[in-house]
C-alpha atoms as a PDB file:
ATOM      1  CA  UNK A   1      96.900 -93.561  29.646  1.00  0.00           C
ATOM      2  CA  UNK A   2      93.122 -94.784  28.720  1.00  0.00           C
ATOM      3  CA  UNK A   3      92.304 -98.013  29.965  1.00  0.00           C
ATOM      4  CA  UNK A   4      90.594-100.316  27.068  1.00  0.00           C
ATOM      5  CA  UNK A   5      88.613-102.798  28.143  1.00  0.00           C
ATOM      6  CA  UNK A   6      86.414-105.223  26.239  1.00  0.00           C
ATOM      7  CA  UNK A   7      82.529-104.620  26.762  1.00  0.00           C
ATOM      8  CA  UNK A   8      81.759-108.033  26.835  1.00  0.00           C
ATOM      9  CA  UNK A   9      83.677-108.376  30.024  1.00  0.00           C
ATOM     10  CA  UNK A  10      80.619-105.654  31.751  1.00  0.00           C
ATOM     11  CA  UNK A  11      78.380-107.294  33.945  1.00  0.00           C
ATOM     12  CA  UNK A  12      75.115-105.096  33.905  1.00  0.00           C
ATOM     13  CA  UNK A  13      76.201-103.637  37.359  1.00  0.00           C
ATOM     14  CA  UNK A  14      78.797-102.306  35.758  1.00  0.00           C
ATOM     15  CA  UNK A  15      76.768-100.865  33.223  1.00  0.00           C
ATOM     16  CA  UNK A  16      74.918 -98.525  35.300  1.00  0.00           C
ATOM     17  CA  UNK A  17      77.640 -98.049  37.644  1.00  0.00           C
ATOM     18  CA  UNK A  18      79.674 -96.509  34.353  1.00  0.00           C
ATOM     19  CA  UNK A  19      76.678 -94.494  33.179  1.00  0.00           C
ATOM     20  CA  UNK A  20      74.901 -93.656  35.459  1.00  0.00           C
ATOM     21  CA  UNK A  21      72.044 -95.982  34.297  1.00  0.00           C
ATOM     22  CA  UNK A  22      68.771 -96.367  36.010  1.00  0.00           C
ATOM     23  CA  UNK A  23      65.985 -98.871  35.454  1.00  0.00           C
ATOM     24  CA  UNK A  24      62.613 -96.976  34.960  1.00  0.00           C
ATOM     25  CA  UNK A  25      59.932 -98.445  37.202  1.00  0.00           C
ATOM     26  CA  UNK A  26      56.887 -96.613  35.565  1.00  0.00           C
ATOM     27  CA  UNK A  27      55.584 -98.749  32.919  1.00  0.00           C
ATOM     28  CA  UNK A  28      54.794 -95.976  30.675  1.00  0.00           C
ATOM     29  CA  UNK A  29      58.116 -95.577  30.303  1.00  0.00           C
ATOM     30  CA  UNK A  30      58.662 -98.111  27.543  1.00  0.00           C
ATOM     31  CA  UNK A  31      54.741 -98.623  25.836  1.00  0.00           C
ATOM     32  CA  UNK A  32      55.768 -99.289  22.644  1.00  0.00           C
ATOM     33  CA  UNK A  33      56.410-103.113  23.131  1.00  0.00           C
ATOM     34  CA  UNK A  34      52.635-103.706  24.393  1.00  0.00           C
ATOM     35  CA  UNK A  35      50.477-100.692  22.844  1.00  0.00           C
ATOM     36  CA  UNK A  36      48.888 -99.886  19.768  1.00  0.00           C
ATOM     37  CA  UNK A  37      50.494-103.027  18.334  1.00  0.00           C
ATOM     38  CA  UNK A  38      49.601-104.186  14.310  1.00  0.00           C
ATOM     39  CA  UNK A  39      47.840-107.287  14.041  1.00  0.00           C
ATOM     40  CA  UNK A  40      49.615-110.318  11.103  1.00  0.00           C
ATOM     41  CA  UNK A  41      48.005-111.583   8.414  1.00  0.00           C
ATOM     42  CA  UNK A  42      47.221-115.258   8.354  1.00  0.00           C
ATOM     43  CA  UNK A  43      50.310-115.495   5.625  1.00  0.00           C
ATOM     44  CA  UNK A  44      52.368-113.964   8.307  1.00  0.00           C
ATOM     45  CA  UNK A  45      51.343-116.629  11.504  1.00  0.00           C
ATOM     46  CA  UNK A  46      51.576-119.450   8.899  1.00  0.00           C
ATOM     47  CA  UNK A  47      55.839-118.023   8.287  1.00  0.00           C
ATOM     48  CA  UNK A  48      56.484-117.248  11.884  1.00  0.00           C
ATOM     49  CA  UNK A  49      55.008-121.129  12.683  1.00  0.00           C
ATOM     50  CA  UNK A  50      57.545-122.424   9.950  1.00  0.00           C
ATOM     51  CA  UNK A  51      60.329-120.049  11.692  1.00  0.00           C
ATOM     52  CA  UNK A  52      59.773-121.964  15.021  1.00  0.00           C
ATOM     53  CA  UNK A  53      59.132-125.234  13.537  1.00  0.00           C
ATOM     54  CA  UNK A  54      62.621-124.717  11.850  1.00  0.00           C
ATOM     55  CA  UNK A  55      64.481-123.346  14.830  1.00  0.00           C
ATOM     56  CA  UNK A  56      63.363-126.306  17.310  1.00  0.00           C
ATOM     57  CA  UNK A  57      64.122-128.837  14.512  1.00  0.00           C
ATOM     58  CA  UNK A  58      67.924-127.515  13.993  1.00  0.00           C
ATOM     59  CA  UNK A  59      68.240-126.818  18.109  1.00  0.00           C
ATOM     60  CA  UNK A  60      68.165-130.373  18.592  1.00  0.00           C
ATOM     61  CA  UNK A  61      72.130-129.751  18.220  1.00  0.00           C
ATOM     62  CA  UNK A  62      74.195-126.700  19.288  1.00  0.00           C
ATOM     63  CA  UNK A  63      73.089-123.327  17.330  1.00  0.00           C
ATOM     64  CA  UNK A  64      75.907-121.219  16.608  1.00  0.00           C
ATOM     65  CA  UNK A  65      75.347-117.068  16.392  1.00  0.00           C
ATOM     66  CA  UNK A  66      75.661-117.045  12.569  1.00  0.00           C
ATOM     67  CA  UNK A  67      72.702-119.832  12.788  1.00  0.00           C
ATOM     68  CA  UNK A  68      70.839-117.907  14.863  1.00  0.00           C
ATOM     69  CA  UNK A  69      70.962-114.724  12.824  1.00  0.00           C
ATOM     70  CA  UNK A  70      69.910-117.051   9.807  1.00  0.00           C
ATOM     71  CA  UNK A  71      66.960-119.274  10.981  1.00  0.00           C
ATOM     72  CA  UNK A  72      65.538-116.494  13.299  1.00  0.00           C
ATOM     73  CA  UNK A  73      66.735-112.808  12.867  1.00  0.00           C
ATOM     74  CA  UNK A  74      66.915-112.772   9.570  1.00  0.00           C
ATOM     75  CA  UNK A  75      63.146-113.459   8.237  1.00  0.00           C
ATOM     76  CA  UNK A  76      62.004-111.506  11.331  1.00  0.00           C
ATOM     77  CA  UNK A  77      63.817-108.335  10.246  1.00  0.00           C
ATOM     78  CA  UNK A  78      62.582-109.017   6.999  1.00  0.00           C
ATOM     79  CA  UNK A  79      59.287-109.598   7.565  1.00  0.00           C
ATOM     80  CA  UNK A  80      59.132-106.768   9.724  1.00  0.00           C
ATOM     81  CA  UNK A  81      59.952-104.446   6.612  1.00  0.00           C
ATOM     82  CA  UNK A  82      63.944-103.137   7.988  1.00  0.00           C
ATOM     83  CA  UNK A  83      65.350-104.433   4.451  1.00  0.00           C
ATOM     84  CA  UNK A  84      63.202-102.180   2.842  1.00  0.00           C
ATOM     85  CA  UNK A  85      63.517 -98.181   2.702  1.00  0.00           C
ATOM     86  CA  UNK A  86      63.822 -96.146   4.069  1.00  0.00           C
ATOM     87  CA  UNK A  87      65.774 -97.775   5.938  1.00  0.00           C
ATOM     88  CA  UNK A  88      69.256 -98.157   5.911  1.00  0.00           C
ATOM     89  CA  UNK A  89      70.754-101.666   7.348  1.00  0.00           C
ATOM     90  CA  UNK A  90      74.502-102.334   8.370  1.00  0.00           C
ATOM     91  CA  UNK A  91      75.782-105.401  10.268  1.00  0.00           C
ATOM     92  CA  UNK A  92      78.615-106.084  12.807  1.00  0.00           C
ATOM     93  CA  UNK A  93      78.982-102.009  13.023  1.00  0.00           C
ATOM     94  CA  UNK A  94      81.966-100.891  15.154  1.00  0.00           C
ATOM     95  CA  UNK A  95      80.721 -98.988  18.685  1.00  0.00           C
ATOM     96  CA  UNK A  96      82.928 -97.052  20.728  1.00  0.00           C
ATOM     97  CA  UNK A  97      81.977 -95.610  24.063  1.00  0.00           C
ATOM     98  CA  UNK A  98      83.666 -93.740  27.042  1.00  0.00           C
ATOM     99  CA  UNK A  99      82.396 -93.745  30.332  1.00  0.00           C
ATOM    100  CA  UNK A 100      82.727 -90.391  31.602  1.00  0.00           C
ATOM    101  CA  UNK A 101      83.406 -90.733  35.521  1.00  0.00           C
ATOM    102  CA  UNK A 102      87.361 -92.138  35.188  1.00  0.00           C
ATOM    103  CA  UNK A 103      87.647 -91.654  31.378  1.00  0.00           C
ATOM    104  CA  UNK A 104      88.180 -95.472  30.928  1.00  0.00           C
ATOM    105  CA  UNK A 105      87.483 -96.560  27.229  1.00  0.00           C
ATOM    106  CA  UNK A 106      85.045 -99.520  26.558  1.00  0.00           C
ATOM    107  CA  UNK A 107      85.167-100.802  22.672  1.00  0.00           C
ATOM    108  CA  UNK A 108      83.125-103.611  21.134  1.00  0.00           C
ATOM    109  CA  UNK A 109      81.077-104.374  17.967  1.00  0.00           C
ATOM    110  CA  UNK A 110      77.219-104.540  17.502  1.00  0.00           C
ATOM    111  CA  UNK A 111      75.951-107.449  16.000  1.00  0.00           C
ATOM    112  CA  UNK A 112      72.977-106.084  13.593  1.00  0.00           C
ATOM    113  CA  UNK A 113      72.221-102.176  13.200  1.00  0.00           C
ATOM    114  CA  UNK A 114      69.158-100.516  11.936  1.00  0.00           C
ATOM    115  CA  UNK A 115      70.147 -97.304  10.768  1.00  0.00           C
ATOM    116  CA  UNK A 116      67.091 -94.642   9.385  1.00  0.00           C
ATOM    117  CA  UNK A 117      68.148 -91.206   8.133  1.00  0.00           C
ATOM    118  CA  UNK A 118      71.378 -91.467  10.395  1.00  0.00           C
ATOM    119  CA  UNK A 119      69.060 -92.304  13.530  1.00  0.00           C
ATOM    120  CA  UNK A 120      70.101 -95.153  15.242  1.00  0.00           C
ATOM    121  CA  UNK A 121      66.457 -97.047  15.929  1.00  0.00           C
ATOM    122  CA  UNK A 122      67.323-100.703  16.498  1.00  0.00           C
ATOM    123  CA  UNK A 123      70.182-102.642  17.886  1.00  0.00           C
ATOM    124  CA  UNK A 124      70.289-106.940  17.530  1.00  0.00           C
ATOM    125  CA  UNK A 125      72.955-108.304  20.101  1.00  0.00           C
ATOM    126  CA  UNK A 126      72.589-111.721  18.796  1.00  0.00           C
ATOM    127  CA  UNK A 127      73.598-114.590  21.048  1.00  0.00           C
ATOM    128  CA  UNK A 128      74.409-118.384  20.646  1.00  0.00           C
ATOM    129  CA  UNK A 129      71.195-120.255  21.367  1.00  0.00           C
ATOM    130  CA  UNK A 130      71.597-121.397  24.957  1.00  0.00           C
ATOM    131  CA  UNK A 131      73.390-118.725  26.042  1.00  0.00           C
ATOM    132  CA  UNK A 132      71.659-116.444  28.739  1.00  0.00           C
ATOM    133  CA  UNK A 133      70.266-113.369  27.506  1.00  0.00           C
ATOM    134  CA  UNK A 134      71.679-111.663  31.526  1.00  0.00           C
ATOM    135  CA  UNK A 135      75.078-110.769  29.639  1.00  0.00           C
ATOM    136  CA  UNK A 136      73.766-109.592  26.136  1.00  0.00           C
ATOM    137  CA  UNK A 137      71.214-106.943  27.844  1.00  0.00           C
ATOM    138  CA  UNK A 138      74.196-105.498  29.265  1.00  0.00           C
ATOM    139  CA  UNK A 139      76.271-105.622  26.407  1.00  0.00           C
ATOM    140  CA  UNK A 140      72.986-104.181  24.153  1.00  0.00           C
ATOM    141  CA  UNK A 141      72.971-101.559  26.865  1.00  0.00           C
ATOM    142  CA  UNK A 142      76.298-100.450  26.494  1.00  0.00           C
ATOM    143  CA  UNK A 143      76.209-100.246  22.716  1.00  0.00           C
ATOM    144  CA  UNK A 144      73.040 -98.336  23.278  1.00  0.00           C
ATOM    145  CA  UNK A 145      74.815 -95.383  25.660  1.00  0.00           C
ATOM    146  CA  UNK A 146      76.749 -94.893  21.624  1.00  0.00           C
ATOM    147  CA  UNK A 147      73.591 -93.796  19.780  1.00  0.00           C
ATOM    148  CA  UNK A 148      74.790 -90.453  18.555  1.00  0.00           C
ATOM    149  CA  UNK A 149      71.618 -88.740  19.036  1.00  0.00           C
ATOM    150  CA  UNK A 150      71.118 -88.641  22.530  1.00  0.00           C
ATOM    151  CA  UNK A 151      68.202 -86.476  22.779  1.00  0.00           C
ATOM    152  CA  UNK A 152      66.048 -89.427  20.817  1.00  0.00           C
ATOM    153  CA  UNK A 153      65.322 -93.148  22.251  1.00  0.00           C
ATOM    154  CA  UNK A 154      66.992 -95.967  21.268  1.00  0.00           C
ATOM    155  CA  UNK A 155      65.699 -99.642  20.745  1.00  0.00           C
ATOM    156  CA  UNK A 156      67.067-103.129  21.161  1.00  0.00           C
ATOM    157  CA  UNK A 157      66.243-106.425  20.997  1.00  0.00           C
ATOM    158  CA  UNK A 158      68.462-109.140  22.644  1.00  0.00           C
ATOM    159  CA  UNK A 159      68.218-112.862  21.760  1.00  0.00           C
ATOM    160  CA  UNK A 160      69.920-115.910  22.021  1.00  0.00           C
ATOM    161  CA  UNK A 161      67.417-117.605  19.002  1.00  0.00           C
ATOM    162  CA  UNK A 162      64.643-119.371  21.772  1.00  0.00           C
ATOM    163  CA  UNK A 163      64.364-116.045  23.837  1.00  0.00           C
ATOM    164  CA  UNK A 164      63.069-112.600  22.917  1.00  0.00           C
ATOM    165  CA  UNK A 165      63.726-109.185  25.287  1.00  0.00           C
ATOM    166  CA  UNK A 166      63.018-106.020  23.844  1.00  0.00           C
ATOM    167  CA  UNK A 167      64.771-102.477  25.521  1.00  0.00           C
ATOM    168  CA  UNK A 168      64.283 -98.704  25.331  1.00  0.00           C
ATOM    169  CA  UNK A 169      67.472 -96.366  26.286  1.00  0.00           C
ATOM    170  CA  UNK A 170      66.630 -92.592  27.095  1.00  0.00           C
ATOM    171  CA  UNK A 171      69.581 -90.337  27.406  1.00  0.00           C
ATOM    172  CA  UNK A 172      67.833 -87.113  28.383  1.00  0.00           C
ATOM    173  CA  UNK A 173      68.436 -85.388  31.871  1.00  0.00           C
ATOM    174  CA  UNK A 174      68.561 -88.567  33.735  1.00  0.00           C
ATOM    175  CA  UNK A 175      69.637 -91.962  31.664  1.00  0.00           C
ATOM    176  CA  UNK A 176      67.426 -94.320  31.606  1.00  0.00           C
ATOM    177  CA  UNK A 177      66.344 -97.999  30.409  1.00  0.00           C
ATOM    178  CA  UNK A 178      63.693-100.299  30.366  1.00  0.00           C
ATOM    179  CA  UNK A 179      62.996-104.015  29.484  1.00  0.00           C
ATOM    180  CA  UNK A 180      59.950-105.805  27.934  1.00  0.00           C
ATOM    181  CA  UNK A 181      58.372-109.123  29.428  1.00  0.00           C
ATOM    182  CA  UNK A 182      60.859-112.194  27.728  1.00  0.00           C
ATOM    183  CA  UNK A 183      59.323-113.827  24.861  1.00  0.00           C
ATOM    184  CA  UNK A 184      60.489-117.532  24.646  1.00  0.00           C
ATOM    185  CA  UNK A 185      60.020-120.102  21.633  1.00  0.00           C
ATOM    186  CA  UNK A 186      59.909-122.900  24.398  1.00  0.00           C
ATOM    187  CA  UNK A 187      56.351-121.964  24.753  1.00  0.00           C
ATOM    188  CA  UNK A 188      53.077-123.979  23.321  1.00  0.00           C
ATOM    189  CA  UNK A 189      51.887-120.874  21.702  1.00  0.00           C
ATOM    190  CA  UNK A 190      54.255-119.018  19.421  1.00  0.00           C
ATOM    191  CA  UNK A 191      55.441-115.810  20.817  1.00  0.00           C
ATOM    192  CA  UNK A 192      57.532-114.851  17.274  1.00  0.00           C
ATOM    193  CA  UNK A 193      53.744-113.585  16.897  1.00  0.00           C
ATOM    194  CA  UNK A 194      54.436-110.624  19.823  1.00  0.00           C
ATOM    195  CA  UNK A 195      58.284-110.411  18.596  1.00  0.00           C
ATOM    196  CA  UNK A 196      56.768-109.857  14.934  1.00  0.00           C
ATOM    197  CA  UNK A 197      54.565-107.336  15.752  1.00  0.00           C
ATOM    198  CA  UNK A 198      56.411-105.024  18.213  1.00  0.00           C
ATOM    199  CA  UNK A 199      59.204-105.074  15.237  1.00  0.00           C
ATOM    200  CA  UNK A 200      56.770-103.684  12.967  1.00  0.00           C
ATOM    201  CA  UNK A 201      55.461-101.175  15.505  1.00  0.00           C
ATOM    202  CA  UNK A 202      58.885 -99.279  16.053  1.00  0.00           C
ATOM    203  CA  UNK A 203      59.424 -99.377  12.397  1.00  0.00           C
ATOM    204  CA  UNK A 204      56.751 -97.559  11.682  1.00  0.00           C
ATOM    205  CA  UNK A 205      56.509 -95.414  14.546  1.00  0.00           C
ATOM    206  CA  UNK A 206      60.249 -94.427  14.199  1.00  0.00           C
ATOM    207  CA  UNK A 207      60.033 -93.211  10.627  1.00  0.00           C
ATOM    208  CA  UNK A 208      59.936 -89.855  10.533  1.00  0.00           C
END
């Protein structure tokens, strides 16, 4: 009988352990979070400084995840043009994966997915503010190992509202993953500004 096991109960060594994940250690490897990036508009700096302003104010008390997506994912996915076509958006998306070394069966649901012409190109594993972003990259990861087209990348973005990592999942020959520097609204400057702009960048590289 297949074993079920929740993936939020995977540490990130079990991750790789179960797919035979590896962390890339060439930076070119994952570019598209620091190259060729667009530069905002004043409009846009002047929306992302409200977005902070508002997420500081309101994490004066406990953020929940559905106040997280609100005040922070929400206008940044918006902004960044993935409510628009052509591409097609559906939330809390069921994800089922099997780890092929002992056939065990790991089940869980994606928080936000970014769905173009049936090509999975962005996953959100949205987190309660507070909460360390260690357990949602391996949770993102997981999810990730479901994209149905293998021989393409795959994207995320974990967050827990304050924090900001961005990842890149290969699947060809050797799997293999990557993570961008952490972006953090605890900051003096406003790093929704970097978050804003690598957003845009895989949308429009990814169209195709």
């Amino acid at each position: 009988m297949v074993q079920s096991l929740p993936i939020s109960n995977l540490s990130l060594y079990d991750i790789k352990a179960k797919f035979d994940l590896r962390e890339a250690q060439d930076e070119s490897f994952f570019p598209e979070w620091y190259q060729e990036l667009p530069e905002l508009t004043e409009s846009e700096q002047q929306a992302l400084d409200q977005i902070k302003r508002n997420f500081l104010y309101l994490n004066e008390s406990p953020l929940a995840e559905v106040a997280v997506k609100m005040v922070v994912l929400s206008p940044l996915l918006s902004m960044a043009g993935f409510y628009q076509p052509p591409f097609r958006f559906s939330t809390e998306a069921s994800v089922q994966i099997t780890a092929e070394d002992d056939g065990q069966l790991f089940r869980g649901r994606i928080d936000v997915l970014v769905l173009q012409e049936r090509f999975w190109i962005l996953t959100v594993e949205s987190k309660e503010a507070g909460f360390s972003l260690k357990q949602a990259i391996a949770q993102a990861l997981a999810y990730m190992t479901g994209n149905p087209y293998p021989e393409r990348p795959v994207f995320g973005l974990v967050t827990n509202g304050s924090h900001f990592i961005f990842l890149k999942l290969t699947q060809r020959e050797i799997p293999q993953y990557a993570l961008s520097d952490e972006f953090s609204l605890m900051k003096r400057s406003n790093d929704l500004y970097h978050v804003l702009k690598i957003l845009k960048h895989l949308g429009k590289s990814l169209v195709f």
